[in-house]
PDB file of N, CA and C in Angstrom:
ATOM      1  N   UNK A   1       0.858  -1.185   0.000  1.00  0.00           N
ATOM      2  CA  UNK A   1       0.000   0.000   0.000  1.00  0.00           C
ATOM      3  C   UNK A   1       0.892   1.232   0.000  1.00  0.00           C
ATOM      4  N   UNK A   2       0.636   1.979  -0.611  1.00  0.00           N
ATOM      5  CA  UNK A   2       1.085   3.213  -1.231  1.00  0.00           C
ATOM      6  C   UNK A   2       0.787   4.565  -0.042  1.00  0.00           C
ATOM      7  N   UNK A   3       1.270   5.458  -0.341  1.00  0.00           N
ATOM      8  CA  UNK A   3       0.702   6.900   0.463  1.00  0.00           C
ATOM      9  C   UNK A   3      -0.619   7.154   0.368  1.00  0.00           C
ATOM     10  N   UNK A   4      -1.569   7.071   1.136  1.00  0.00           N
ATOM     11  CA  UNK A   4      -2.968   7.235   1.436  1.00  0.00           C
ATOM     12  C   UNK A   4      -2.966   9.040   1.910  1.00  0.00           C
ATOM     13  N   UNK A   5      -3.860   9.480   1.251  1.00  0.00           N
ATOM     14  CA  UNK A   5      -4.059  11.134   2.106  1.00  0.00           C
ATOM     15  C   UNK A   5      -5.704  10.638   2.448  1.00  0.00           C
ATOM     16  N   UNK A   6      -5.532  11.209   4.129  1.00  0.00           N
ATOM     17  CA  UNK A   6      -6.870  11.731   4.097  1.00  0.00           C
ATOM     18  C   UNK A   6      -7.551  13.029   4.304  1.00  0.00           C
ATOM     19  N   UNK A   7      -8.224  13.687   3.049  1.00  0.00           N
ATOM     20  CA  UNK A   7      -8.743  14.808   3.170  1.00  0.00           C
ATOM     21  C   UNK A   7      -9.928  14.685   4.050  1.00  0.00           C
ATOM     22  N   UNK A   8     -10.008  16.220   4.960  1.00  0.00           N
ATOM     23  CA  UNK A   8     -10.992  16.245   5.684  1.00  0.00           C
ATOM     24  C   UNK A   8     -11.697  17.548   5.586  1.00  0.00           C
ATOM     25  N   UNK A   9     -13.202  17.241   5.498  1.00  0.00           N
ATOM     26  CA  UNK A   9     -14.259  18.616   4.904  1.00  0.00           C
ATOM     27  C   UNK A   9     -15.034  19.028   6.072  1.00  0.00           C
ATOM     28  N   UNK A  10     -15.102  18.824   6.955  1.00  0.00           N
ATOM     29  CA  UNK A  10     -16.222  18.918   8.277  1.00  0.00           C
ATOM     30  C   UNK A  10     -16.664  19.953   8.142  1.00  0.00           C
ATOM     31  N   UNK A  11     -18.365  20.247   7.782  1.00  0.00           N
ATOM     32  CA  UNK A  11     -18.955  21.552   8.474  1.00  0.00           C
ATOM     33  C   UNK A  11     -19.783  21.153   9.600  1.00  0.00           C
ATOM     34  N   UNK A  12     -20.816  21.960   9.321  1.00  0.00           N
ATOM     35  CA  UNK A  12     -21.573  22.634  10.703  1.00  0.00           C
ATOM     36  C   UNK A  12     -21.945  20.624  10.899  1.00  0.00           C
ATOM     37  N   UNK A  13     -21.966  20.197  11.930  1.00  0.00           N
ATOM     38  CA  UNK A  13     -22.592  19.199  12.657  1.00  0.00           C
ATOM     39  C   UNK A  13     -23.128  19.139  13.909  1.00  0.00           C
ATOM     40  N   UNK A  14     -24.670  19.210  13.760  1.00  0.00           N
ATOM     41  CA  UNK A  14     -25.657  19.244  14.815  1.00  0.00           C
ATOM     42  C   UNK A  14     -25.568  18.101  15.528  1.00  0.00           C
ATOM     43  N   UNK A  15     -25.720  18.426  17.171  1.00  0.00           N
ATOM     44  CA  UNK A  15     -25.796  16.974  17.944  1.00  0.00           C
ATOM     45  C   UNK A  15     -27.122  16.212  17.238  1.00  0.00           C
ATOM     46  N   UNK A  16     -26.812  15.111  17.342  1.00  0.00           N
ATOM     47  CA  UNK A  16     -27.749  13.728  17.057  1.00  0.00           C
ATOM     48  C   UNK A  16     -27.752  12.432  17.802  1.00  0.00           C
ATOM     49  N   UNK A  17     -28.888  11.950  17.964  1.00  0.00           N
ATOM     50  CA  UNK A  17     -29.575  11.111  18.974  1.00  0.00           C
ATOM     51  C   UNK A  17     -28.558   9.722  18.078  1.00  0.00           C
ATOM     52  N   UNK A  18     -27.453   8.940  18.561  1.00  0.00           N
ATOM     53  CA  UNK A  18     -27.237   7.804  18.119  1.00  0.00           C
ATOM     54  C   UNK A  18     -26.690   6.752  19.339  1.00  0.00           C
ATOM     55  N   UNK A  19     -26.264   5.808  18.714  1.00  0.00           N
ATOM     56  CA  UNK A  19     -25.320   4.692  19.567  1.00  0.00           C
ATOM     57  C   UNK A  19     -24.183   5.014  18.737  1.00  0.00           C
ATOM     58  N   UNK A  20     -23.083   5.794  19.675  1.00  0.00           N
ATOM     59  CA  UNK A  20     -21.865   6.369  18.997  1.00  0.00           C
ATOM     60  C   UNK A  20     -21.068   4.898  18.721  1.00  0.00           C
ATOM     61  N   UNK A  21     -21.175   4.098  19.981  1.00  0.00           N
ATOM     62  CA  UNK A  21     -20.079   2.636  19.296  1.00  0.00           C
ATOM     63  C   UNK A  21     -20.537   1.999  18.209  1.00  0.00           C
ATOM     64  N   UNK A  22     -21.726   2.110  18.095  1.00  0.00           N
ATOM     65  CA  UNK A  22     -22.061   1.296  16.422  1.00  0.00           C
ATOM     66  C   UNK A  22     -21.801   2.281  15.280  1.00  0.00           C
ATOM     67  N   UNK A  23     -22.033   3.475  15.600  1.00  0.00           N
ATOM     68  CA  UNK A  23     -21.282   4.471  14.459  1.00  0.00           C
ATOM     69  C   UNK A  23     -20.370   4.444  14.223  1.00  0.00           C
ATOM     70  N   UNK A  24     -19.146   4.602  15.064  1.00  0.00           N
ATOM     71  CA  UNK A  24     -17.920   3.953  15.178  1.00  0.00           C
ATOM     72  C   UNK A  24     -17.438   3.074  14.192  1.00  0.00           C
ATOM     73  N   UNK A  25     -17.783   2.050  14.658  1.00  0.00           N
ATOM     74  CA  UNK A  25     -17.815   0.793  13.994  1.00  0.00           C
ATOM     75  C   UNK A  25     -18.450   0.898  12.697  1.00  0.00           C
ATOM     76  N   UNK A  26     -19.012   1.537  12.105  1.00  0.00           N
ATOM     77  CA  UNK A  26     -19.279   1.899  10.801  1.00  0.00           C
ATOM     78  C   UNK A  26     -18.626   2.374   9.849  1.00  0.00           C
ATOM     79  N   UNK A  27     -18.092   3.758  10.864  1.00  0.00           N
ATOM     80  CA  UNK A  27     -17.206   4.261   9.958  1.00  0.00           C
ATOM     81  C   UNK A  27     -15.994   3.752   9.666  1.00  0.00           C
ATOM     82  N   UNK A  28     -15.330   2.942  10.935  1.00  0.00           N
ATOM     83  CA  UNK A  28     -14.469   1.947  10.899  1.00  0.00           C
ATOM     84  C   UNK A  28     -14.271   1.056   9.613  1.00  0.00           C
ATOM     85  N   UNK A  29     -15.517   0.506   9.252  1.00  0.00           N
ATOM     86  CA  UNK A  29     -15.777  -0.493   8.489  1.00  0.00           C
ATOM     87  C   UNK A  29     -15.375   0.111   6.875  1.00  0.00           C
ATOM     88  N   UNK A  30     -15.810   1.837   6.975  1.00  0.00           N
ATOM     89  CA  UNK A  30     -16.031   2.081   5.782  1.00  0.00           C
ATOM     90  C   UNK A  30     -15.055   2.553   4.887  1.00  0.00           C
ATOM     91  N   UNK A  31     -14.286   2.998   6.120  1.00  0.00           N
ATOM     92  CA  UNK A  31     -12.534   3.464   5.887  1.00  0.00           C
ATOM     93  C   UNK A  31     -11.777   2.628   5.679  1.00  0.00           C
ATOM     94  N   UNK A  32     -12.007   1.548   6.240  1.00  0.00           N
ATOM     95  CA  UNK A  32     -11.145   0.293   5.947  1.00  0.00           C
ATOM     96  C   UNK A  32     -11.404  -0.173   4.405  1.00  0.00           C
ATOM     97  N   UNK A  33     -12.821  -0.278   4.263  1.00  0.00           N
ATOM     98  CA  UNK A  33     -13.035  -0.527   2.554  1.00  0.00           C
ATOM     99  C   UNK A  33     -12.834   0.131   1.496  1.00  0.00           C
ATOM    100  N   UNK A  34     -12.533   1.590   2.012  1.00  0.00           N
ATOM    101  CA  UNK A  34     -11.823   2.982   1.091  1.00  0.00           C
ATOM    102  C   UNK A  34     -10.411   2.116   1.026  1.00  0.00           C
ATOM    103  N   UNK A  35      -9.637   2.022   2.180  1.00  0.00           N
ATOM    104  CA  UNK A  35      -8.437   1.703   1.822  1.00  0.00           C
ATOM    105  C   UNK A  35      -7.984   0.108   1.061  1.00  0.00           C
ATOM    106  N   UNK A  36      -8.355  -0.514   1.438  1.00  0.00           N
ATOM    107  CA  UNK A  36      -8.581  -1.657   0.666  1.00  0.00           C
ATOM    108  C   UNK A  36      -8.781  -1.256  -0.945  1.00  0.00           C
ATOM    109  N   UNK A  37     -10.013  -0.687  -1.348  1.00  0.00           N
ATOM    110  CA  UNK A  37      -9.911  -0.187  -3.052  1.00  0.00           C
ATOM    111  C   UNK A  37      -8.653   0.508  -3.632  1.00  0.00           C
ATOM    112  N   UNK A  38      -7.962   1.191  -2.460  1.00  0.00           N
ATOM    113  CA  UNK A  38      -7.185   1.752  -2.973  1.00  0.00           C
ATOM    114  C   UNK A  38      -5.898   1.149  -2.990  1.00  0.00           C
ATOM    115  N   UNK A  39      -5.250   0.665  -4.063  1.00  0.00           N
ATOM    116  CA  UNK A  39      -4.151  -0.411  -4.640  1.00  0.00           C
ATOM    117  C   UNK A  39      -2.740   0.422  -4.435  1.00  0.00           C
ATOM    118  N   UNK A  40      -2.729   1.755  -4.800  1.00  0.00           N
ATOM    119  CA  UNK A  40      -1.203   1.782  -4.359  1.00  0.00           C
ATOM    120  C   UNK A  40      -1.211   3.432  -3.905  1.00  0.00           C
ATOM    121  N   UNK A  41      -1.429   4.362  -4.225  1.00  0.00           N
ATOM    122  CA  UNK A  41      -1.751   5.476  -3.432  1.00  0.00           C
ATOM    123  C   UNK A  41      -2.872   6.101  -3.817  1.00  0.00           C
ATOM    124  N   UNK A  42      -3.610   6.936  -3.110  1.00  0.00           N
ATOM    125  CA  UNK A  42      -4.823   7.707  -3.252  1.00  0.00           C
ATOM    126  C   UNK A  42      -5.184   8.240  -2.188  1.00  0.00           C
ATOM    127  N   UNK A  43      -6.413   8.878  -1.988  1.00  0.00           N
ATOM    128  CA  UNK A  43      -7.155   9.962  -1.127  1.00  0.00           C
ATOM    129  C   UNK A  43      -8.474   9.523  -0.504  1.00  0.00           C
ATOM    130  N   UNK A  44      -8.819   9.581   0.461  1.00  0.00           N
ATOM    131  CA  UNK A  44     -10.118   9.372   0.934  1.00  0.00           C
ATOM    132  C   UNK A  44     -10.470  10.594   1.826  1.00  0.00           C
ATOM    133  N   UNK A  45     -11.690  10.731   1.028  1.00  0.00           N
ATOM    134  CA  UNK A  45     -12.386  11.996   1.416  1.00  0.00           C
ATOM    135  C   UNK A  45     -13.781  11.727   2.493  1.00  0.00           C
ATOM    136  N   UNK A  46     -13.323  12.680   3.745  1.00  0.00           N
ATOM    137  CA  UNK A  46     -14.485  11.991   4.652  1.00  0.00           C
ATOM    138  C   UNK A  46     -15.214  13.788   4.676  1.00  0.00           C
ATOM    139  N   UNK A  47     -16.433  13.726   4.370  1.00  0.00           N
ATOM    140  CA  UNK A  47     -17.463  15.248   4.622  1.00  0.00           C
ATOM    141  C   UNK A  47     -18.252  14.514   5.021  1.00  0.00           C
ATOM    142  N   UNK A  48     -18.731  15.956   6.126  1.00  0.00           N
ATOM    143  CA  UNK A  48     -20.108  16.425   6.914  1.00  0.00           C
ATOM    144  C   UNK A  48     -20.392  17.616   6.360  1.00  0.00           C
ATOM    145  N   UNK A  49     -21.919  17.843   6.192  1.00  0.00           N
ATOM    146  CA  UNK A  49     -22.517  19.073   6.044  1.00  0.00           C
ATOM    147  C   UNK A  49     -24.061  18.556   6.617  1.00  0.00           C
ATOM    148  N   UNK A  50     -24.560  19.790   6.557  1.00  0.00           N
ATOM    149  CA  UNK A  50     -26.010  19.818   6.819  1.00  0.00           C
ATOM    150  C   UNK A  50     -26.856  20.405   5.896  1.00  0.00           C
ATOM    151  N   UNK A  51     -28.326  19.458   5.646  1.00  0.00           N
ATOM    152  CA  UNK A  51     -28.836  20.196   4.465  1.00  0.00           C
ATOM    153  C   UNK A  51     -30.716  20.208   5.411  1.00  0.00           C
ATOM    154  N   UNK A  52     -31.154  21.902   5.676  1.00  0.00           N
ATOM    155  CA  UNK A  52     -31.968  21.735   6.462  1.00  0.00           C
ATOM    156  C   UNK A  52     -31.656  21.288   8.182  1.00  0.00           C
ATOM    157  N   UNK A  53     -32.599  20.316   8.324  1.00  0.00           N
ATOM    158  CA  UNK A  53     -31.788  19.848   9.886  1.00  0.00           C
ATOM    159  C   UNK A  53     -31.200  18.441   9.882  1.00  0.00           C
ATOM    160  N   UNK A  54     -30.796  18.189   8.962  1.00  0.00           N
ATOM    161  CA  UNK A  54     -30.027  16.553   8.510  1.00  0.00           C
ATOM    162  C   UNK A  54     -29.082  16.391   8.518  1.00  0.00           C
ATOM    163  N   UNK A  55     -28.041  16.125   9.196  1.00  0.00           N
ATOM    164  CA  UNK A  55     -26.216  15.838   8.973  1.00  0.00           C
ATOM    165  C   UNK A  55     -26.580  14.399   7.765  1.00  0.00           C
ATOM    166  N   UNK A  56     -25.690  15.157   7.029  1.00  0.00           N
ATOM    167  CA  UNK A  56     -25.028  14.067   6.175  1.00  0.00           C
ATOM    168  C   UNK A  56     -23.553  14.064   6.352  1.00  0.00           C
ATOM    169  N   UNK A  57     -23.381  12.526   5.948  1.00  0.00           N
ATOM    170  CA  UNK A  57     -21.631  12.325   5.701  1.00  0.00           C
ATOM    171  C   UNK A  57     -21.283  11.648   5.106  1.00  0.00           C
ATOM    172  N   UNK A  58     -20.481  11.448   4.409  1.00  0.00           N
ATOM    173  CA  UNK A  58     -19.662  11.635   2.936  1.00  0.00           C
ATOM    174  C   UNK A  58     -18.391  10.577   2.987  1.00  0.00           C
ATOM    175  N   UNK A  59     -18.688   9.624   2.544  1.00  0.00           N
ATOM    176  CA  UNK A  59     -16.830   8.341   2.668  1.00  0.00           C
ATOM    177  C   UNK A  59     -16.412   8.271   1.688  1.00  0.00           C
ATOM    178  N   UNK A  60     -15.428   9.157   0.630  1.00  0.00           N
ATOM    179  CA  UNK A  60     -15.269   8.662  -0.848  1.00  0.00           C
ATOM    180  C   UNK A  60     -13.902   8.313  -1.018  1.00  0.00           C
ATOM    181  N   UNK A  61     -13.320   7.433  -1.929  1.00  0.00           N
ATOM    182  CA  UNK A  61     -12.224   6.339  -1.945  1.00  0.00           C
ATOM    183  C   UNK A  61     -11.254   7.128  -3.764  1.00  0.00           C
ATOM    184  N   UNK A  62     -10.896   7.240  -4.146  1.00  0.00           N
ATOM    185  CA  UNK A  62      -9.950   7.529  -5.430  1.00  0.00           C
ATOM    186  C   UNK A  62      -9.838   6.349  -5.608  1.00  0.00           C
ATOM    187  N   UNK A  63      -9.794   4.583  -5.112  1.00  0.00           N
ATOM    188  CA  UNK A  63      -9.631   3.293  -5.743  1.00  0.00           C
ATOM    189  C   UNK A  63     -10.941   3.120  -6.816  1.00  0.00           C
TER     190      UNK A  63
END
């Protein structure tokens, strides 16, 4: 595995009602499968924004 960057976009993020260890473990899961696609170097891009009163977030891989 090659040089991995990870870019980071964070905006506004409103508290939200979750089970942070299973989120965790999600995102865990999802970063790991970014890096995995990615074969010898690339970027993974993690964003938050809010649209209305909704956090969204964003896992994208360059593999």
């Amino acid at each position: 595995l090659g040089a991995v960057v990870i870019a980071r976009e964070y905006g506004g993020t409103p508290a939200i009602w979750c089970a942070p260890a299973r989120l965790n473990q999600v995102f865990l899961h999802l970063i790991t499968n970014a890096l995995t696609a990615i074969e010898e170097a690339g970027t993974i891009a993690l964003r938050t924004w809010t649209e209305e009163e909704v956090l969204c977030i964003s896992i994208s891989d360059s593999g």
